[in-house]
C-alpha atoms as a PDB file:
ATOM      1  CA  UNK A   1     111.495 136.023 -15.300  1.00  0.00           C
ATOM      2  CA  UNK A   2     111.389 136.197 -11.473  1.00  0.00           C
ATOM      3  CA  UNK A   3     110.056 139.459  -9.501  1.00  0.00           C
ATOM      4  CA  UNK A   4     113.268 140.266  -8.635  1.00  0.00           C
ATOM      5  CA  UNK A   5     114.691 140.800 -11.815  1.00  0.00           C
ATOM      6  CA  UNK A   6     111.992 142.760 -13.095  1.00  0.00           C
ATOM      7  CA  UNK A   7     112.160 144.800  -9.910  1.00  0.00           C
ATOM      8  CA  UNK A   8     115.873 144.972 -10.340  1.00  0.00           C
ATOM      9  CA  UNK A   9     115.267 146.040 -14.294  1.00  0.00           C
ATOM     10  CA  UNK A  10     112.782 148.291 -12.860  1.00  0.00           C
ATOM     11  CA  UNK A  11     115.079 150.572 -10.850  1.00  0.00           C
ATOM     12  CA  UNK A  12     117.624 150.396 -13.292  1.00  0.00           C
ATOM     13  CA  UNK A  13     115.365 152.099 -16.129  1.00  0.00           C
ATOM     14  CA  UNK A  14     114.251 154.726 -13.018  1.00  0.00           C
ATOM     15  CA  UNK A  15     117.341 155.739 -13.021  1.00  0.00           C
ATOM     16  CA  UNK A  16     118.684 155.780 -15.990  1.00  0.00           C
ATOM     17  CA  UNK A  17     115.140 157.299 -17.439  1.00  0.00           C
ATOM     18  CA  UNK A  18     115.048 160.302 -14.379  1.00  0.00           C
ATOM     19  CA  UNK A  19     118.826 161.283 -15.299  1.00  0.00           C
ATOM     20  CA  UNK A  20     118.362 161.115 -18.919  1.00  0.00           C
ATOM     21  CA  UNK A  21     115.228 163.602 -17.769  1.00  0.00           C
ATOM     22  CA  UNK A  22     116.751 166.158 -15.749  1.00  0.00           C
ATOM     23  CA  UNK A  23     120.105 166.418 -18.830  1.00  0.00           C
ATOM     24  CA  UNK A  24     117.495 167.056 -21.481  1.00  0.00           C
ATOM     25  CA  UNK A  25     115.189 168.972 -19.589  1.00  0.00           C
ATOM     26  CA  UNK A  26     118.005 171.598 -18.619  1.00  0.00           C
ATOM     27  CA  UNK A  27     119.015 171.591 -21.948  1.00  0.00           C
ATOM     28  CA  UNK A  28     115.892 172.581 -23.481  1.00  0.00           C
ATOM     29  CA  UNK A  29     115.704 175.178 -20.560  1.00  0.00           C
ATOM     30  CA  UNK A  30     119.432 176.366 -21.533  1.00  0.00           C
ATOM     31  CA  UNK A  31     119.246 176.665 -25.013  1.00  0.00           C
ATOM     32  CA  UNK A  32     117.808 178.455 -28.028  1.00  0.00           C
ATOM     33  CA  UNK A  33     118.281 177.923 -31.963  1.00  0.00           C
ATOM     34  CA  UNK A  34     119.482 181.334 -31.341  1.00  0.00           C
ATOM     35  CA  UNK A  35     122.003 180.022 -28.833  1.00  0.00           C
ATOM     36  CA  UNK A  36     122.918 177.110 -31.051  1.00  0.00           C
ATOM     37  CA  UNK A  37     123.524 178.530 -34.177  1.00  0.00           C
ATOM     38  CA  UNK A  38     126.423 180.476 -32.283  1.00  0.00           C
ATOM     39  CA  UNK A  39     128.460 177.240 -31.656  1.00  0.00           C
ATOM     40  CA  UNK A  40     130.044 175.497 -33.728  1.00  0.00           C
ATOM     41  CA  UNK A  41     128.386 173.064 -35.897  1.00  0.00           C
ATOM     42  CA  UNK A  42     126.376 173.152 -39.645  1.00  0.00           C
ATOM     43  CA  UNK A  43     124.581 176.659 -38.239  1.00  0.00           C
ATOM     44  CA  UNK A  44     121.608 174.919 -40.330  1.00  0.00           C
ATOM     45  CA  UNK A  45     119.009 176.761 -38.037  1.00  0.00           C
ATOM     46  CA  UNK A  46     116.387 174.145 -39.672  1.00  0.00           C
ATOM     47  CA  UNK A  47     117.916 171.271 -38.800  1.00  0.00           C
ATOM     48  CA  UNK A  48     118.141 172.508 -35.133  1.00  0.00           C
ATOM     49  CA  UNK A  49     115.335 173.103 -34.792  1.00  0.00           C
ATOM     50  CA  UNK A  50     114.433 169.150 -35.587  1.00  0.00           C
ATOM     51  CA  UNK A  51     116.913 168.465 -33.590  1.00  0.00           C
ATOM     52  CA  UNK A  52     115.268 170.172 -30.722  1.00  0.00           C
ATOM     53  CA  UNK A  53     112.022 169.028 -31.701  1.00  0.00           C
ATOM     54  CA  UNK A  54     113.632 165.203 -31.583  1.00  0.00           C
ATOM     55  CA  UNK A  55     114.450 166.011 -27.660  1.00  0.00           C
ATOM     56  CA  UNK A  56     111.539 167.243 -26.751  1.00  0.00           C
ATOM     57  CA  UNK A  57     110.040 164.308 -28.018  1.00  0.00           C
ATOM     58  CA  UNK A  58     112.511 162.184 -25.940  1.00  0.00           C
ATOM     59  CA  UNK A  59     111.906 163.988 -22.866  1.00  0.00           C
ATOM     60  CA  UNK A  60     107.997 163.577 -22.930  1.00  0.00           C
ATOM     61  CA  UNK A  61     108.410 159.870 -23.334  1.00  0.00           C
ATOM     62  CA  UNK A  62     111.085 159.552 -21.008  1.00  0.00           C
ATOM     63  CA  UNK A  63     109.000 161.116 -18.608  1.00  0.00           C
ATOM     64  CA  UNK A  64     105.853 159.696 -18.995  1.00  0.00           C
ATOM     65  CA  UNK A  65     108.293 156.203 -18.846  1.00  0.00           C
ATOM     66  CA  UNK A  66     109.847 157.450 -15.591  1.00  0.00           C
ATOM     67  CA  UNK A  67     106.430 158.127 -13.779  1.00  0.00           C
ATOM     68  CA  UNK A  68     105.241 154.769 -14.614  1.00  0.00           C
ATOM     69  CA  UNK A  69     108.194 153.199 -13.503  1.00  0.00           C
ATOM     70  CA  UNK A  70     107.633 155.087 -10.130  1.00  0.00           C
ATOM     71  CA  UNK A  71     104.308 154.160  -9.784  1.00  0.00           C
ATOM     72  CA  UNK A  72     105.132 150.708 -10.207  1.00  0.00           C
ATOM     73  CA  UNK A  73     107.677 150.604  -7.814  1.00  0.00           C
ATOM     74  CA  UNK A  74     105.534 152.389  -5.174  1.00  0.00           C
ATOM     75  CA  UNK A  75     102.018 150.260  -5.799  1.00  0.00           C
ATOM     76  CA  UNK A  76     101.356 148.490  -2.809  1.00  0.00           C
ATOM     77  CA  UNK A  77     101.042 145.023  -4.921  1.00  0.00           C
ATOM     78  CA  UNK A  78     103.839 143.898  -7.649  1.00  0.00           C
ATOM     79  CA  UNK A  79     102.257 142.704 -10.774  1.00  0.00           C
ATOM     80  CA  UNK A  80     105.155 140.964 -12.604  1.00  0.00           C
ATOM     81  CA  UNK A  81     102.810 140.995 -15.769  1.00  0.00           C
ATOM     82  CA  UNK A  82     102.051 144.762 -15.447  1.00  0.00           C
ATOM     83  CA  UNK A  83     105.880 145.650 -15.148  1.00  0.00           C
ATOM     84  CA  UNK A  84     106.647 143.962 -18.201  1.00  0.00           C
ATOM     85  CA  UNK A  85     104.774 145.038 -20.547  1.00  0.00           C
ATOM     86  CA  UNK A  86     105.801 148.833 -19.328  1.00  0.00           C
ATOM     87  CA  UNK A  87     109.488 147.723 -19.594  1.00  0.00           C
ATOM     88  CA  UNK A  88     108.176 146.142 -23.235  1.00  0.00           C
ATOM     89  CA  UNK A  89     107.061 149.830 -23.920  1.00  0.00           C
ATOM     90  CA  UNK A  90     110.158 151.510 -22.808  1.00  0.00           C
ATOM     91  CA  UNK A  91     112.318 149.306 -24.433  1.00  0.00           C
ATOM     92  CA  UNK A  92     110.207 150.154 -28.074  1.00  0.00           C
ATOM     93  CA  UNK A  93     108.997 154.282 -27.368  1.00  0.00           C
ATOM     94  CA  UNK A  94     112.343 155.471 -25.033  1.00  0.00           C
ATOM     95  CA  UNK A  95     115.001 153.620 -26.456  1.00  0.00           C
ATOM     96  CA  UNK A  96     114.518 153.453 -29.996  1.00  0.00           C
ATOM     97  CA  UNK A  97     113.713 156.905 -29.895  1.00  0.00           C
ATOM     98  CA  UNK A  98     117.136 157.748 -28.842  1.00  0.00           C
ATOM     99  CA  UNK A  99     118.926 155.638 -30.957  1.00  0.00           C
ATOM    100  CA  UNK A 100     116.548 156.223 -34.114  1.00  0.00           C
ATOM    101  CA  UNK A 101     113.902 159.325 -33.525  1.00  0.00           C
ATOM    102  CA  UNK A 102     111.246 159.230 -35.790  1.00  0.00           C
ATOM    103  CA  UNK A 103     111.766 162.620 -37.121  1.00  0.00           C
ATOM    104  CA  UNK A 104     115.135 161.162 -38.320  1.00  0.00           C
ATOM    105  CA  UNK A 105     116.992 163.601 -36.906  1.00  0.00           C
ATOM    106  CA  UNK A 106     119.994 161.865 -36.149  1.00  0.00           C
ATOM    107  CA  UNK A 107     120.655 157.646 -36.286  1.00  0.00           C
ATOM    108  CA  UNK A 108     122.358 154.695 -34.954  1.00  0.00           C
ATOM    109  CA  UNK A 109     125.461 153.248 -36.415  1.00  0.00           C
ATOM    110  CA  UNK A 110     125.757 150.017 -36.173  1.00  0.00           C
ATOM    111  CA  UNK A 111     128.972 149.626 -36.155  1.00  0.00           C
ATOM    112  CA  UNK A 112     130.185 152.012 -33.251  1.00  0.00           C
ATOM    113  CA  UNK A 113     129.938 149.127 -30.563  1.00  0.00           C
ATOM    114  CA  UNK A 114     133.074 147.409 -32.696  1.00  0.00           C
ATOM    115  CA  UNK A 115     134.703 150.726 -33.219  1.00  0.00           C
ATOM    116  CA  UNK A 116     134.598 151.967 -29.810  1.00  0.00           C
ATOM    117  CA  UNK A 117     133.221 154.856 -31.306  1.00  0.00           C
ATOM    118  CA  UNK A 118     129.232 157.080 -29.894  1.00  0.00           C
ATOM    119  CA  UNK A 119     126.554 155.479 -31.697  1.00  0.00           C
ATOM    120  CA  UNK A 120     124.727 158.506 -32.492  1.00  0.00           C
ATOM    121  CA  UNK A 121     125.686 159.777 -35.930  1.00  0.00           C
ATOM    122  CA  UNK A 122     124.434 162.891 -37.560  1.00  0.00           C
ATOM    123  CA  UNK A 123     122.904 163.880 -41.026  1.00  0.00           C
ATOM    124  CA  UNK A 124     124.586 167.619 -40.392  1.00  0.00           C
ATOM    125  CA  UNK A 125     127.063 168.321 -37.319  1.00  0.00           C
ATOM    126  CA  UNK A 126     125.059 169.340 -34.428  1.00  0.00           C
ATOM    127  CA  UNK A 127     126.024 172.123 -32.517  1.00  0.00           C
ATOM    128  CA  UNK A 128     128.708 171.282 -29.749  1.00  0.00           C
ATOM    129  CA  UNK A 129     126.009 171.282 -26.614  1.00  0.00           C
ATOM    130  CA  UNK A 130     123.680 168.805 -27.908  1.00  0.00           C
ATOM    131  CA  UNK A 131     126.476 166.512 -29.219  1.00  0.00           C
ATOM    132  CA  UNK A 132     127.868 166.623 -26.130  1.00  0.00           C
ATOM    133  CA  UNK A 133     124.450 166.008 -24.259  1.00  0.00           C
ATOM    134  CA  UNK A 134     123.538 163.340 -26.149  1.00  0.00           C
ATOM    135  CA  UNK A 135     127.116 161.664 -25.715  1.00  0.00           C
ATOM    136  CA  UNK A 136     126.023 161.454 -21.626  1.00  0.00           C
ATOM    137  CA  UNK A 137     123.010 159.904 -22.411  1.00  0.00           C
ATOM    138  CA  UNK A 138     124.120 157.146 -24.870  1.00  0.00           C
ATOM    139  CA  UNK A 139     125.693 155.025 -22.208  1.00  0.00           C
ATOM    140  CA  UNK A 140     122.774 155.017 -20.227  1.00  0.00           C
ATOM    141  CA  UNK A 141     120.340 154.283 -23.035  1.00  0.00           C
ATOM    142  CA  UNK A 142     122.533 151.563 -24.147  1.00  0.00           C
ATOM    143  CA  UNK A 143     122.627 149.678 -21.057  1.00  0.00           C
ATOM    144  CA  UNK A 144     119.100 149.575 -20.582  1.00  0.00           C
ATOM    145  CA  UNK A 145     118.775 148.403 -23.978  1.00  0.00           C
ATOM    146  CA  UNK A 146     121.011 145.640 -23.482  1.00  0.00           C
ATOM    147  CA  UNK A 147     119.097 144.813 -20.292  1.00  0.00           C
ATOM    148  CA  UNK A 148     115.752 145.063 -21.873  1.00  0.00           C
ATOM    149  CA  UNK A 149     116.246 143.351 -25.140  1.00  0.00           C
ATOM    150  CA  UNK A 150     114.724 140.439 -23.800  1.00  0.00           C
ATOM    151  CA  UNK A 151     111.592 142.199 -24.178  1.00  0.00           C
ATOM    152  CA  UNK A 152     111.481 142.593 -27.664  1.00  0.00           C
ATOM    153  CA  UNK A 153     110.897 139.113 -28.592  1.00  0.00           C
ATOM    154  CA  UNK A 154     110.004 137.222 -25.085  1.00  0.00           C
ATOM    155  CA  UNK A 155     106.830 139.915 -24.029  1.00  0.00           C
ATOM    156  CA  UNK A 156     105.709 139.789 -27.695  1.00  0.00           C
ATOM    157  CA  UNK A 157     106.500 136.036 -28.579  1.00  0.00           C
ATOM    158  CA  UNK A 158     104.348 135.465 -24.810  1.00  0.00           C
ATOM    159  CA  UNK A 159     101.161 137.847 -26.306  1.00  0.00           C
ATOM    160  CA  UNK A 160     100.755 136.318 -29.225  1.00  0.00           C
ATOM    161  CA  UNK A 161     100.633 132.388 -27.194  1.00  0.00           C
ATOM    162  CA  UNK A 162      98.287 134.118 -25.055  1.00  0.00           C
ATOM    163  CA  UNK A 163      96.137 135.090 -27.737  1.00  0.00           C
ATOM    164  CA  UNK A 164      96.436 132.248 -29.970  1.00  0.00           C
ATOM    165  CA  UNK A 165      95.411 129.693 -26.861  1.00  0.00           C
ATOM    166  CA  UNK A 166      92.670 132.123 -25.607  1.00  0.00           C
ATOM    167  CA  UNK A 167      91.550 132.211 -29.481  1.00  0.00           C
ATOM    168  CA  UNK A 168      91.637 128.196 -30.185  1.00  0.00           C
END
């Protein structure tokens, strides 16, 4: 890939990862279990709370994502090499954690880009707010992943000829 697609990729995932940041940050901030249960949804105060845990979780990687993005972007040198293995990481810690969290509090189904339906399907129904949040951040986390799934095989398929010529 040429540096000005990675760049390009680069400020895409900025700003997809910085709004995806500021929605889930504010909604932490807004909202308690307490707050939650009072919508409507399962009112399984358990299961909102992994729910909340699962966002949390998103936000710190999103945000640790977003500030290396930025100080990639700002460095006074581009290293092509550098920037792709940090769009590698995205790609496998920011995006599959939205679409699959590890604590398995919600999931992807597979079939919602034929049906025209959200992705995100639940094991209980959320509470309104966080359905709702996490229906503004799908679109976002699903064009990045379309724009990084190169990564997932190229970066790795690339390591591993690196390290079987540096180990023959």
């Amino acid at each position: 890939m040429n540096n000005q697609l990675v760049m390009t990729q680069l400020e895409e995932v900025r700003d997809v990862l910085g709004t995806s940041v500021r929605k889930i940050s504010h909604f932490l901030n807004q909202y308690s279990i307490q707050q939650l249960l009072e919508e409507e949804g399962s009112h399984d105060k358990g299961y909102y709370a992994l729910l909340l845990k699962a966002l949390r979780r998103l936000e710190v990687f999103c945000d640790e994502a977003y500030e290396k993005v930025q100080g990639l972007m700002n460095s006074q040198s581009f290293h092509r090499p550098v920037a792709e293995k940090a769009l590698y990481g995205i790609y496998h810690q920011c995006i599959m954690e939205f679409f699959s969290p590890k604590s398995d509090a919600w999931g992807e189904d597979s079939r919602a880009a034929y049906t025209g339906k959200n992705a995100i399907t639940y094991f209980h129904q959320p509470p309104y707010a966080l359905r709702k949040l996490m229906n503004e951040l799908e679109d976002g986390f699903q064009q990045i992943r379309e724009d990084l799934a190169f990564y997932e095989s190229d970066y790795f398929n690339r390591k591993n000829d690196t390290n079987k010529r540096s180990s023959s």
